[in-house]
PDB file of N, CA and C in Angstrom:
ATOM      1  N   UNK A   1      -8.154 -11.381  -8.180  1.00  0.00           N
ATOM      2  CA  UNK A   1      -8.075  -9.956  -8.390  1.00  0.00           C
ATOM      3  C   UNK A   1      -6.612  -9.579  -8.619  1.00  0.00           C
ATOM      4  N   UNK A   2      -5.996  -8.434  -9.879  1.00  0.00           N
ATOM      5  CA  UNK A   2      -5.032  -8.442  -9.923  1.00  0.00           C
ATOM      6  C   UNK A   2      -4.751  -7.294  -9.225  1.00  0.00           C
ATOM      7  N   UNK A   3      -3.773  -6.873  -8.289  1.00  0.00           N
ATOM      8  CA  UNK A   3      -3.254  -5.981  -7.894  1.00  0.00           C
ATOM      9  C   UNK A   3      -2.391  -5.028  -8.448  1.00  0.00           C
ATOM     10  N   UNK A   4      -2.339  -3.633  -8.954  1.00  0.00           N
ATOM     11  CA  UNK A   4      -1.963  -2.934  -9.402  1.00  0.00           C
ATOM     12  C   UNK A   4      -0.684  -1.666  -8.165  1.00  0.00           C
ATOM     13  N   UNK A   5      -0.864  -2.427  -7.498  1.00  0.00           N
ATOM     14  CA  UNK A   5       0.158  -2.306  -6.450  1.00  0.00           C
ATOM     15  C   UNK A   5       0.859  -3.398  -6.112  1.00  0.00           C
ATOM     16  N   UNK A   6       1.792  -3.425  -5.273  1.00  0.00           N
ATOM     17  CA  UNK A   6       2.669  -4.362  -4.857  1.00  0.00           C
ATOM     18  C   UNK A   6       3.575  -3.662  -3.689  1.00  0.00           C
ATOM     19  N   UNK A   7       4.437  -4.514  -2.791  1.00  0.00           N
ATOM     20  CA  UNK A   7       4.559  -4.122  -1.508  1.00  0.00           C
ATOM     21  C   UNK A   7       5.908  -3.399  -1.870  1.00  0.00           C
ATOM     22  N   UNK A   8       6.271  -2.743  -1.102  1.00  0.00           N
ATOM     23  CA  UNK A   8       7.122  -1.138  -0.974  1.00  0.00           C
ATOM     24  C   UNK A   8       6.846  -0.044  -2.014  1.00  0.00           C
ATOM     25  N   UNK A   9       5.601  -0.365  -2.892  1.00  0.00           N
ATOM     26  CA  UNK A   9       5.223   1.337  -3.626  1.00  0.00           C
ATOM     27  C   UNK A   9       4.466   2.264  -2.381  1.00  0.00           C
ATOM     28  N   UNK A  10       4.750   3.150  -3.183  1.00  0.00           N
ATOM     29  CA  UNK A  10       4.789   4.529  -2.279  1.00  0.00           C
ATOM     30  C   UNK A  10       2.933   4.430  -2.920  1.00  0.00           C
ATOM     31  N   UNK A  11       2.021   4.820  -1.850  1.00  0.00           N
ATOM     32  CA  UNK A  11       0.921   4.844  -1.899  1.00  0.00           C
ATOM     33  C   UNK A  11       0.124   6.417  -1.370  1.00  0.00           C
ATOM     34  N   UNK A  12      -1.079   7.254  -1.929  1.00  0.00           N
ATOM     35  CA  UNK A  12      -2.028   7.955  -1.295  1.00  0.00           C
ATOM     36  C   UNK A  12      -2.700   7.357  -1.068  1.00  0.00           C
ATOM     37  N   UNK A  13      -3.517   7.461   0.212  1.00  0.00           N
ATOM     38  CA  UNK A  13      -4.713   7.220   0.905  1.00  0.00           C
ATOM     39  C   UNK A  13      -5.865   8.344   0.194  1.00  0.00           C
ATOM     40  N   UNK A  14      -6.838   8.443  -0.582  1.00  0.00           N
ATOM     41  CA  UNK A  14      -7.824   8.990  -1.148  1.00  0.00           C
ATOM     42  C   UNK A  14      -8.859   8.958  -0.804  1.00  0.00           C
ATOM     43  N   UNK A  15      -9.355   8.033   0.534  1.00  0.00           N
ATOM     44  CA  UNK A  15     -10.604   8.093   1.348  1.00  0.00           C
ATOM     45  C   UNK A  15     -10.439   8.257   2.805  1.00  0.00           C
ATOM     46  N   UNK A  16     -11.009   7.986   3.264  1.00  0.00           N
ATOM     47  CA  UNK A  16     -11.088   8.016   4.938  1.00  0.00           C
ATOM     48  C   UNK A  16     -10.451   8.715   5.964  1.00  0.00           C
ATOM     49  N   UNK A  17     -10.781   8.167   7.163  1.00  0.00           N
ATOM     50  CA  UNK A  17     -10.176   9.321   8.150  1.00  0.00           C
ATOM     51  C   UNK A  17      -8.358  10.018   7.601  1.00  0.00           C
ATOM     52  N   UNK A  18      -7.546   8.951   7.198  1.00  0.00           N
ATOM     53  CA  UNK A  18      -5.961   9.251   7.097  1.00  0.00           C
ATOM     54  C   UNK A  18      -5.722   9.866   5.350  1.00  0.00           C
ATOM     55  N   UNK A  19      -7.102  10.396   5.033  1.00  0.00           N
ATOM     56  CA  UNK A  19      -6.973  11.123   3.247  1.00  0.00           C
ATOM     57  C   UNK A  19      -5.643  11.740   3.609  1.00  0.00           C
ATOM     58  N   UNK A  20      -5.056  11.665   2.195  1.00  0.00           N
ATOM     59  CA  UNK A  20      -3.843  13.037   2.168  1.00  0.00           C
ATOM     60  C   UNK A  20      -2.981  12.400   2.709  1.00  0.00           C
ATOM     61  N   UNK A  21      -3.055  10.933   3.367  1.00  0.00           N
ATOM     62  CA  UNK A  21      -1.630  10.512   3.586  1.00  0.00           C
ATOM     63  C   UNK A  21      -0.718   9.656   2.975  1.00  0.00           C
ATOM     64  N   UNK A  22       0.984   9.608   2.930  1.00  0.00           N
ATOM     65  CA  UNK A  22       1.775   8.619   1.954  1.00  0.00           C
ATOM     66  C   UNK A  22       2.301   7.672   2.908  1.00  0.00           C
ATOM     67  N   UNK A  23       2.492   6.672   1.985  1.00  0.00           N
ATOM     68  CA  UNK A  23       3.086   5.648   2.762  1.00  0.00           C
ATOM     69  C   UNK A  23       3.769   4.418   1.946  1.00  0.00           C
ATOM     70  N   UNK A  24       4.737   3.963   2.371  1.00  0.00           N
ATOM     71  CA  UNK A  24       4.704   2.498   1.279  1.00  0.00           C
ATOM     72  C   UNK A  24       4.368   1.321   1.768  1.00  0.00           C
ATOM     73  N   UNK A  25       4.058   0.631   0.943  1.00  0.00           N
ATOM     74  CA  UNK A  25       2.828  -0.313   1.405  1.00  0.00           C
ATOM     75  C   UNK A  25       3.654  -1.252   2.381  1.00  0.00           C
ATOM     76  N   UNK A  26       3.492  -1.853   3.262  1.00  0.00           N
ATOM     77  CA  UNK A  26       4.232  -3.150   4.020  1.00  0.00           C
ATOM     78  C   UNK A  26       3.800  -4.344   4.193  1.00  0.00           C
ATOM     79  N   UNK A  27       2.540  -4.629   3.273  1.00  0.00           N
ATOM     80  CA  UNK A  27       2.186  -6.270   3.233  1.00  0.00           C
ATOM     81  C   UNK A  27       0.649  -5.832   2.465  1.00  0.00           C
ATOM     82  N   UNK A  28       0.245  -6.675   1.800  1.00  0.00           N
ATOM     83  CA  UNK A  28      -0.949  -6.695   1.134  1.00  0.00           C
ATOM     84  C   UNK A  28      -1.576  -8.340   1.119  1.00  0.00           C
ATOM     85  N   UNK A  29      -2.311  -8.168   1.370  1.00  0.00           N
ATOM     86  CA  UNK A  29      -3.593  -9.343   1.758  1.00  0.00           C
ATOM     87  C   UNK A  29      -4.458  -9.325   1.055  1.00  0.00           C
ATOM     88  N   UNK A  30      -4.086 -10.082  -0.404  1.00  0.00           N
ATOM     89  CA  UNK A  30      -4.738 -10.206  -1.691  1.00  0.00           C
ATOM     90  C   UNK A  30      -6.417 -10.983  -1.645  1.00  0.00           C
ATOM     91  N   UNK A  31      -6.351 -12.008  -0.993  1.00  0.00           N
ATOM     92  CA  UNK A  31      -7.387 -12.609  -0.698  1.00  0.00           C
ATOM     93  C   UNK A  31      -8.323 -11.684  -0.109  1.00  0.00           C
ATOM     94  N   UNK A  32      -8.301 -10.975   0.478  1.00  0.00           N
ATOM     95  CA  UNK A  32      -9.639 -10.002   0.923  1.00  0.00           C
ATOM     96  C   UNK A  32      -9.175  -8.444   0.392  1.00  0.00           C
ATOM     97  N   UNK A  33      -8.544  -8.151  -0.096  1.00  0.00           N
ATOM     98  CA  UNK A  33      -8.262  -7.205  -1.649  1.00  0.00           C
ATOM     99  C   UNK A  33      -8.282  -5.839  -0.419  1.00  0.00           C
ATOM    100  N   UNK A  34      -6.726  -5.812   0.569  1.00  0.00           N
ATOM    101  CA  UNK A  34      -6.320  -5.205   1.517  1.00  0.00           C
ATOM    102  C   UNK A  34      -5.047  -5.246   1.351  1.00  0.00           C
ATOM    103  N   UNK A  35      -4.317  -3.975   2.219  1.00  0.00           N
ATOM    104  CA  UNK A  35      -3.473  -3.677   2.378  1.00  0.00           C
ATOM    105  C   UNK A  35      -2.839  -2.680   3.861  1.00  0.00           C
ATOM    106  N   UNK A  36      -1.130  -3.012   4.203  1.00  0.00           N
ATOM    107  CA  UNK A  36      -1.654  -2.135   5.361  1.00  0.00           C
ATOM    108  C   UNK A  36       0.247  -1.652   4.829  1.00  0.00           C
ATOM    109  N   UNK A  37      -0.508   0.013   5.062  1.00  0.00           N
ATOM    110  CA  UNK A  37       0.461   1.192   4.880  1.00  0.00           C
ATOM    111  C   UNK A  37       1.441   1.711   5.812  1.00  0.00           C
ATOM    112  N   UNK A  38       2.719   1.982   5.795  1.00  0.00           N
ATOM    113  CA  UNK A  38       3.093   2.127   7.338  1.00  0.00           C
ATOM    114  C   UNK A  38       2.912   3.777   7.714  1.00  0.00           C
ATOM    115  N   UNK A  39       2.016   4.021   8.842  1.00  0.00           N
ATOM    116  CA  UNK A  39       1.790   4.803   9.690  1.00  0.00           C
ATOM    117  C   UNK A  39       0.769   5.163   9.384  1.00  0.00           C
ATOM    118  N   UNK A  40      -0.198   4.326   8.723  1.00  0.00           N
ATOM    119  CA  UNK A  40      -1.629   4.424   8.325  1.00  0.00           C
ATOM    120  C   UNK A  40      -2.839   4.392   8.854  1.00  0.00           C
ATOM    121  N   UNK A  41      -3.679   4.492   9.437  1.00  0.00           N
ATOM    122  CA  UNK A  41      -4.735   4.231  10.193  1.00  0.00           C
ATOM    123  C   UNK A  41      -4.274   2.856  10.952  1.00  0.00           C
ATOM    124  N   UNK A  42      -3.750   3.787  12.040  1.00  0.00           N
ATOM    125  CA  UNK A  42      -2.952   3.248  12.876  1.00  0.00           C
ATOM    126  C   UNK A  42      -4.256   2.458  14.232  1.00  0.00           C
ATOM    127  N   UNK A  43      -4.322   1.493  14.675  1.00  0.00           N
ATOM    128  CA  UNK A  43      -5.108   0.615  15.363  1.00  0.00           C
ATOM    129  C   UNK A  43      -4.159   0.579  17.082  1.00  0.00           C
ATOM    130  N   UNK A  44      -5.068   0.610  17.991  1.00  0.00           N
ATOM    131  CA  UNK A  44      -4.727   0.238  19.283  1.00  0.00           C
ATOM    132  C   UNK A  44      -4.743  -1.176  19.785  1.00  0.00           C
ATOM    133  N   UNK A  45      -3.868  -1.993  20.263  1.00  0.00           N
ATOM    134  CA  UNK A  45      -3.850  -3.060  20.673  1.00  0.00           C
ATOM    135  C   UNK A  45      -3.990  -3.125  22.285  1.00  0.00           C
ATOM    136  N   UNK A  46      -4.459  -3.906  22.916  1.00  0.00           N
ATOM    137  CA  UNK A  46      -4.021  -3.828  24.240  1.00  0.00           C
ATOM    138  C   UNK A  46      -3.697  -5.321  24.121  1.00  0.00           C
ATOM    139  N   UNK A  47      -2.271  -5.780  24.555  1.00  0.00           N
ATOM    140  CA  UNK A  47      -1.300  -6.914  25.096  1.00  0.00           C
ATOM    141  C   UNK A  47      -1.750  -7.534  26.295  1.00  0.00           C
ATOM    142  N   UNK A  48      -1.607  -8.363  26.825  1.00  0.00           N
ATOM    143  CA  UNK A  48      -1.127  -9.047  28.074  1.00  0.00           C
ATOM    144  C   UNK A  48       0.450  -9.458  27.986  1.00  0.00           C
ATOM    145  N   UNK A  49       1.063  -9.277  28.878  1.00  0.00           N
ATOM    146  CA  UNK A  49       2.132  -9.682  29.461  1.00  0.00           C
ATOM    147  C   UNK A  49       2.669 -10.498  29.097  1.00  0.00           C
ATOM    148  N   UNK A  50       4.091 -11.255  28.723  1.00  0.00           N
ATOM    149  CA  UNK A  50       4.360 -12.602  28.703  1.00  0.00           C
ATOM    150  C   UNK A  50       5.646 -12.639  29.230  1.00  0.00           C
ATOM    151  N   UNK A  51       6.036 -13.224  30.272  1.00  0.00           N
ATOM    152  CA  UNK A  51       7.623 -13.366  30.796  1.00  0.00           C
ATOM    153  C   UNK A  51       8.462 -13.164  29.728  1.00  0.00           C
ATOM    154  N   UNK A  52       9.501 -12.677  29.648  1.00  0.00           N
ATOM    155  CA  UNK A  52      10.612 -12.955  28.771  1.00  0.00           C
ATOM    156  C   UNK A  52      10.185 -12.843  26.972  1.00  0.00           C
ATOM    157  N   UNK A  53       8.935 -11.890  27.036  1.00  0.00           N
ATOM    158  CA  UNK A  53       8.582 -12.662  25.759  1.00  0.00           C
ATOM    159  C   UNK A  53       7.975 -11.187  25.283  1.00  0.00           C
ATOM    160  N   UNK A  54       7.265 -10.440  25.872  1.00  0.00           N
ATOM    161  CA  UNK A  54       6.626  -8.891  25.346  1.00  0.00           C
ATOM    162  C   UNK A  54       6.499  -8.086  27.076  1.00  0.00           C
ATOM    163  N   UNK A  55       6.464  -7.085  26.534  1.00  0.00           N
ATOM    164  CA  UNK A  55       5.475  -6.353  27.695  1.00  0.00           C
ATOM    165  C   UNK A  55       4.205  -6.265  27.417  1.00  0.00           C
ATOM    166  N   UNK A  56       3.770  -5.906  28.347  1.00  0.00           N
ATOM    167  CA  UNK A  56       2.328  -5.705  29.018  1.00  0.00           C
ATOM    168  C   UNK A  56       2.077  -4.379  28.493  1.00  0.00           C
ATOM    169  N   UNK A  57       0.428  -3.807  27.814  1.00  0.00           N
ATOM    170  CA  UNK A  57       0.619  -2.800  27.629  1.00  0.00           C
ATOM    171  C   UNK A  57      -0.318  -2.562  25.944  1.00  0.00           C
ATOM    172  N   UNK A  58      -0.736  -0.913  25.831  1.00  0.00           N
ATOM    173  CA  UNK A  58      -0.950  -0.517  24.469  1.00  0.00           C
ATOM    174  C   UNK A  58       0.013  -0.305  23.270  1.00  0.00           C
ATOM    175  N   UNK A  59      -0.387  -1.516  22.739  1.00  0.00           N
ATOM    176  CA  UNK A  59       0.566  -1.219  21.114  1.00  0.00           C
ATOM    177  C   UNK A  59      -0.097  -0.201  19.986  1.00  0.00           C
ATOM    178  N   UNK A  60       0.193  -0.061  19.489  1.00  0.00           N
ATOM    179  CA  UNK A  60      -0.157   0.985  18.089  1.00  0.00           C
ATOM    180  C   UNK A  60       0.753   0.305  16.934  1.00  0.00           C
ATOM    181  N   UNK A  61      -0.311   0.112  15.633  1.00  0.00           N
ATOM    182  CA  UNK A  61       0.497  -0.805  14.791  1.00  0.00           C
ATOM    183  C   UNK A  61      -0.638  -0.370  13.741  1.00  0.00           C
ATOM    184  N   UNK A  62      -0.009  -0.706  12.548  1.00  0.00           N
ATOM    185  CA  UNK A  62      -0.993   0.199  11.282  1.00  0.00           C
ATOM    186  C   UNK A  62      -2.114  -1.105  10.799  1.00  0.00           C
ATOM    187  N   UNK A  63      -3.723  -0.398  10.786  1.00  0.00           N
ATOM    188  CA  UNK A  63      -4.504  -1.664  10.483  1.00  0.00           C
ATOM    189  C   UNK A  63      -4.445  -1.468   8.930  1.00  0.00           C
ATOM    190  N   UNK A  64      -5.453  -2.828   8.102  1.00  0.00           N
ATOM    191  CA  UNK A  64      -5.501  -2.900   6.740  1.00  0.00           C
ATOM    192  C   UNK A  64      -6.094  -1.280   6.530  1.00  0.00           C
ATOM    193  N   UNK A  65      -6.126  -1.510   4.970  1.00  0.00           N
ATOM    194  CA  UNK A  65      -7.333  -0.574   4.161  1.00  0.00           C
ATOM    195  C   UNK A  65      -7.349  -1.579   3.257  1.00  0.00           C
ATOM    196  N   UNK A  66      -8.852  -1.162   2.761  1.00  0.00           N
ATOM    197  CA  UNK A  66      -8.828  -1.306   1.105  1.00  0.00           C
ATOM    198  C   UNK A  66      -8.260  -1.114   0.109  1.00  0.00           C
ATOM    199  N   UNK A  67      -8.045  -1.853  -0.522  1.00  0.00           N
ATOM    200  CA  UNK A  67      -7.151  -1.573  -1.872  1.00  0.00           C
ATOM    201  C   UNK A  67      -7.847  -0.452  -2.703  1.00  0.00           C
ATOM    202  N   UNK A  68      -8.771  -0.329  -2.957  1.00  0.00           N
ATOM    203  CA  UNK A  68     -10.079   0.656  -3.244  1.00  0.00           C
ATOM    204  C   UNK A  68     -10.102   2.304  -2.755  1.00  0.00           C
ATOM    205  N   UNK A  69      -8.845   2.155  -1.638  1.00  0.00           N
ATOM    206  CA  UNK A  69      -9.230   3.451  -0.889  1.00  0.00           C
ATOM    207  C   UNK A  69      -7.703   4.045  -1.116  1.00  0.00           C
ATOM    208  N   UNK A  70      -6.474   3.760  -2.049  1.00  0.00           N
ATOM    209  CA  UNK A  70      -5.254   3.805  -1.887  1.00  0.00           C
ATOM    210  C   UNK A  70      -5.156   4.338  -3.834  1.00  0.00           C
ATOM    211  N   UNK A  71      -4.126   5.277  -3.830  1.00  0.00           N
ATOM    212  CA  UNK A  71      -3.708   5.446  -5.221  1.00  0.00           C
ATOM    213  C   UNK A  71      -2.080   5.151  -5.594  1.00  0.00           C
ATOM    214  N   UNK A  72      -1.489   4.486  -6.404  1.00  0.00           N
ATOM    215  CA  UNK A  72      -0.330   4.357  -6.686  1.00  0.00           C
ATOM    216  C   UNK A  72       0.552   5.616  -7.117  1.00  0.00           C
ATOM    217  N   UNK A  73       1.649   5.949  -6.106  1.00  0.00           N
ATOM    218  CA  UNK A  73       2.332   7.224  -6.948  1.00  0.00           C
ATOM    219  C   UNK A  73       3.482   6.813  -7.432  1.00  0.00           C
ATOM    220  N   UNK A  74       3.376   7.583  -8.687  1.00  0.00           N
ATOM    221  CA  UNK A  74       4.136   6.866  -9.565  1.00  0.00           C
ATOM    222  C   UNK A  74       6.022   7.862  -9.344  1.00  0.00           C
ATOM    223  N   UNK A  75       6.706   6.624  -9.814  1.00  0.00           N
ATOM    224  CA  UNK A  75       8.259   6.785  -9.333  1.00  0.00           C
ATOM    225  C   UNK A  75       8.933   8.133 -10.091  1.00  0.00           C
ATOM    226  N   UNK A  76       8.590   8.290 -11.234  1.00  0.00           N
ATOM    227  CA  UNK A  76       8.927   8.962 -12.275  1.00  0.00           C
ATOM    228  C   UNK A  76       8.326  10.472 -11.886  1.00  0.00           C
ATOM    229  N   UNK A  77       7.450  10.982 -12.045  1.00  0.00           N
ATOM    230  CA  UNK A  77       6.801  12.181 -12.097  1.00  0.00           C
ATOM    231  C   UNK A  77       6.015  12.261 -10.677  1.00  0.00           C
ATOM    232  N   UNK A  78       6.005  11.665  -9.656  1.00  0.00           N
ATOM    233  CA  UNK A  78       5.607  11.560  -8.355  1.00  0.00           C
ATOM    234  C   UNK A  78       4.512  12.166  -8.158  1.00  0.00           C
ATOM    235  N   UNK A  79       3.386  11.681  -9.134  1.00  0.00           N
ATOM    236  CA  UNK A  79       1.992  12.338  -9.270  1.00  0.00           C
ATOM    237  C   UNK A  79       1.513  10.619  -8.859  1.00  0.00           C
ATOM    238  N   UNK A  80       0.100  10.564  -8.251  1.00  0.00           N
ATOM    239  CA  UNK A  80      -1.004  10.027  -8.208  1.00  0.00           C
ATOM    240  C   UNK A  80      -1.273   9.703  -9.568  1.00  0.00           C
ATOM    241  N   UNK A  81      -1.455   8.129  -9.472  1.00  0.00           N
ATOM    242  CA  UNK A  81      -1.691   7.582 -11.043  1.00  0.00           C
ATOM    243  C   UNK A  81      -2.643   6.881 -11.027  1.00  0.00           C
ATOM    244  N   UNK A  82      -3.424   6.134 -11.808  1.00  0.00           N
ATOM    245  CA  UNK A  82      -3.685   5.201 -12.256  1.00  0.00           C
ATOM    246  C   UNK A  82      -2.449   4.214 -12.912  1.00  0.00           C
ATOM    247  N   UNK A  83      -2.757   2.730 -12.910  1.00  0.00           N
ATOM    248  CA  UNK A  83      -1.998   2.327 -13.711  1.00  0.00           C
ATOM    249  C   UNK A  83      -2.498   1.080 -14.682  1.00  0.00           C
ATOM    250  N   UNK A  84      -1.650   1.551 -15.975  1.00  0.00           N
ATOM    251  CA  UNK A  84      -1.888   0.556 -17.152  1.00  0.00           C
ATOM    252  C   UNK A  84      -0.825  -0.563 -17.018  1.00  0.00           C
ATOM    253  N   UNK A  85      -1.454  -1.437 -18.099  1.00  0.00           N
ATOM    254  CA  UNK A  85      -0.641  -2.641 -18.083  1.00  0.00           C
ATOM    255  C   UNK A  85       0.167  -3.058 -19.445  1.00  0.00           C
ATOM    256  N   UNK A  86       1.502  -2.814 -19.797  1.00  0.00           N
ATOM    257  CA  UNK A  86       1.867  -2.969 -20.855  1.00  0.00           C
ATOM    258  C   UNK A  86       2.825  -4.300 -21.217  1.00  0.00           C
ATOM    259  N   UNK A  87       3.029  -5.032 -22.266  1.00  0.00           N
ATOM    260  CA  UNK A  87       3.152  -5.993 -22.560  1.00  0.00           C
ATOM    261  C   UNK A  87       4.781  -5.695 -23.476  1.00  0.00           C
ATOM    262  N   UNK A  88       6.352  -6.004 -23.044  1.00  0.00           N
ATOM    263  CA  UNK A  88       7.147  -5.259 -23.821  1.00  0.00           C
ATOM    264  C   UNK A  88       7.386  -6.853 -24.766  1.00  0.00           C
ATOM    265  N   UNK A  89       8.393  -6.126 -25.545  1.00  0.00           N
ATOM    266  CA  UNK A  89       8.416  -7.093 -26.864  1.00  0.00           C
ATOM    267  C   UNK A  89       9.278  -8.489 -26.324  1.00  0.00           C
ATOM    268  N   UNK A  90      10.010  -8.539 -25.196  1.00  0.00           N
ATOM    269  CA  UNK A  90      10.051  -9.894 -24.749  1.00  0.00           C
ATOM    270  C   UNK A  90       9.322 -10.999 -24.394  1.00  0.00           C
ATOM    271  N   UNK A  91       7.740 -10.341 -24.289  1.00  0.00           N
ATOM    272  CA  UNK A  91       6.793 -10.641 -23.622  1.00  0.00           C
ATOM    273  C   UNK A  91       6.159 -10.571 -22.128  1.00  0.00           C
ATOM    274  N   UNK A  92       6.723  -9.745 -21.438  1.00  0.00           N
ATOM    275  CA  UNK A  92       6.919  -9.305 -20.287  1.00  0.00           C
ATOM    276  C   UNK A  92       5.981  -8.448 -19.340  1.00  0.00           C
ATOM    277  N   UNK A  93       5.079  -8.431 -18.985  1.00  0.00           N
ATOM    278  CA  UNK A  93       4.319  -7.621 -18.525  1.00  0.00           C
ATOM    279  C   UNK A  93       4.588  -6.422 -17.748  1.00  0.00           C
ATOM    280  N   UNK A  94       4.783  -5.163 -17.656  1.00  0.00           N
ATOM    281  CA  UNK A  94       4.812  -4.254 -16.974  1.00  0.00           C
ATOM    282  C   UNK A  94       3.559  -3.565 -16.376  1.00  0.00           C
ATOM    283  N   UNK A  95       4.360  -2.467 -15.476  1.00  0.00           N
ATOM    284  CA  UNK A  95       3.165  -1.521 -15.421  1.00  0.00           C
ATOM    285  C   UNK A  95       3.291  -0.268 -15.717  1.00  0.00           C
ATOM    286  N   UNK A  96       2.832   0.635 -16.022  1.00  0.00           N
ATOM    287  CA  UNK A  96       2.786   1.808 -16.822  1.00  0.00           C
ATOM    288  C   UNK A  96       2.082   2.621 -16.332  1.00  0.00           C
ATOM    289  N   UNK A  97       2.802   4.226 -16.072  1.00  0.00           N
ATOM    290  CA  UNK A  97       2.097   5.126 -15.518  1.00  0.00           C
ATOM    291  C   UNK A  97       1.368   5.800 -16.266  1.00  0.00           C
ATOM    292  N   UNK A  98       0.039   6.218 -15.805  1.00  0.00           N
ATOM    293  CA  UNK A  98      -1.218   6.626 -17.066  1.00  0.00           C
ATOM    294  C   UNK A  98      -0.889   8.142 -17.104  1.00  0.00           C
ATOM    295  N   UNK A  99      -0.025   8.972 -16.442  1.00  0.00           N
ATOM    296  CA  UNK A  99      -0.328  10.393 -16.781  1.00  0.00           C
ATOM    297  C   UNK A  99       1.139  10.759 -17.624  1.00  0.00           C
ATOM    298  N   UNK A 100       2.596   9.802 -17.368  1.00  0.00           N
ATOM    299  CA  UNK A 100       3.395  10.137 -18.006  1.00  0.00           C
ATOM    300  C   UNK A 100       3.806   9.156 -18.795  1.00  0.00           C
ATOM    301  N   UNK A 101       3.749   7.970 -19.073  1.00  0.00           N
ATOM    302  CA  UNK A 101       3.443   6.987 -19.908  1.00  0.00           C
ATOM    303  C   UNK A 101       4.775   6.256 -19.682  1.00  0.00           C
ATOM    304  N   UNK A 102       5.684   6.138 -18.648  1.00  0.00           N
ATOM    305  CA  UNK A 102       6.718   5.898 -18.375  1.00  0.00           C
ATOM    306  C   UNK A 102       6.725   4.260 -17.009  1.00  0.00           C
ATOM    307  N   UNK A 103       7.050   3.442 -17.293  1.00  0.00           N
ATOM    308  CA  UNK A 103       7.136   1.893 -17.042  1.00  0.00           C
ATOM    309  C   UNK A 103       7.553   2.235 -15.780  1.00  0.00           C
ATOM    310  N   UNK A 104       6.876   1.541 -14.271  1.00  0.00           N
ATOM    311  CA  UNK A 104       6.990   1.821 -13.175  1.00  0.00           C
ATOM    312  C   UNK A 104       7.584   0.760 -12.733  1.00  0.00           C
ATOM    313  N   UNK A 105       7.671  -0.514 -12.995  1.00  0.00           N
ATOM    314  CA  UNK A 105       8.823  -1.404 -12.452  1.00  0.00           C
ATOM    315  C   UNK A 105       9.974  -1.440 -13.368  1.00  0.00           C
TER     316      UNK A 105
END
């Protein structure tokens, strides 16, 4: 699956409990076609203890989403995009924002 994101774009959340929220991405987990946003549907951990090593205690740390549930905002016109894939004359693949037509990497 090709990913039309990649890690530090600025992302909307467009489904679920955290709709309406931005974030840039901080790791994506291509193999099960996920991603996790920072301060995103944020997950509770409970720890055990380890000498010298963590505390004891509830963590809070951002779980995956779907790649499915996230929109790319684009750098240029900082609208919610889709994105195309354009090919420049070096041979080079880019990506391309669909509402202002302007190359996002």
């Amino acid at each position: 699956m090709a990913a039309h994101i990649r890690k530090n774009d600025t992302v909307l959340v467009i489904s679920g409990k955290d709709r309406g929220k931005r974030g840039p991405v901080e790791r994506i987990i291509p193999k099960d076609g996920r991603l996790v946003v920072a301060g995103v549907n944020m997950i509770k951990r409970h720890t055990k203890g380890r000498p010298g090593v963590r505390q004891a205690g509830i963590i809070e740390r951002p779980g995956a989403l779907s790649l499915s549930n996230v929109i790319l905002i684009c750098t240029h016109c900082s609208k919610p995009t889709r994105v195309g894939l354009t090919i420049l004359e070096n041979g080079r693949k880019v990506r391309r924002c669909k509402k202002c037509n302007e190359t996002i990497d």
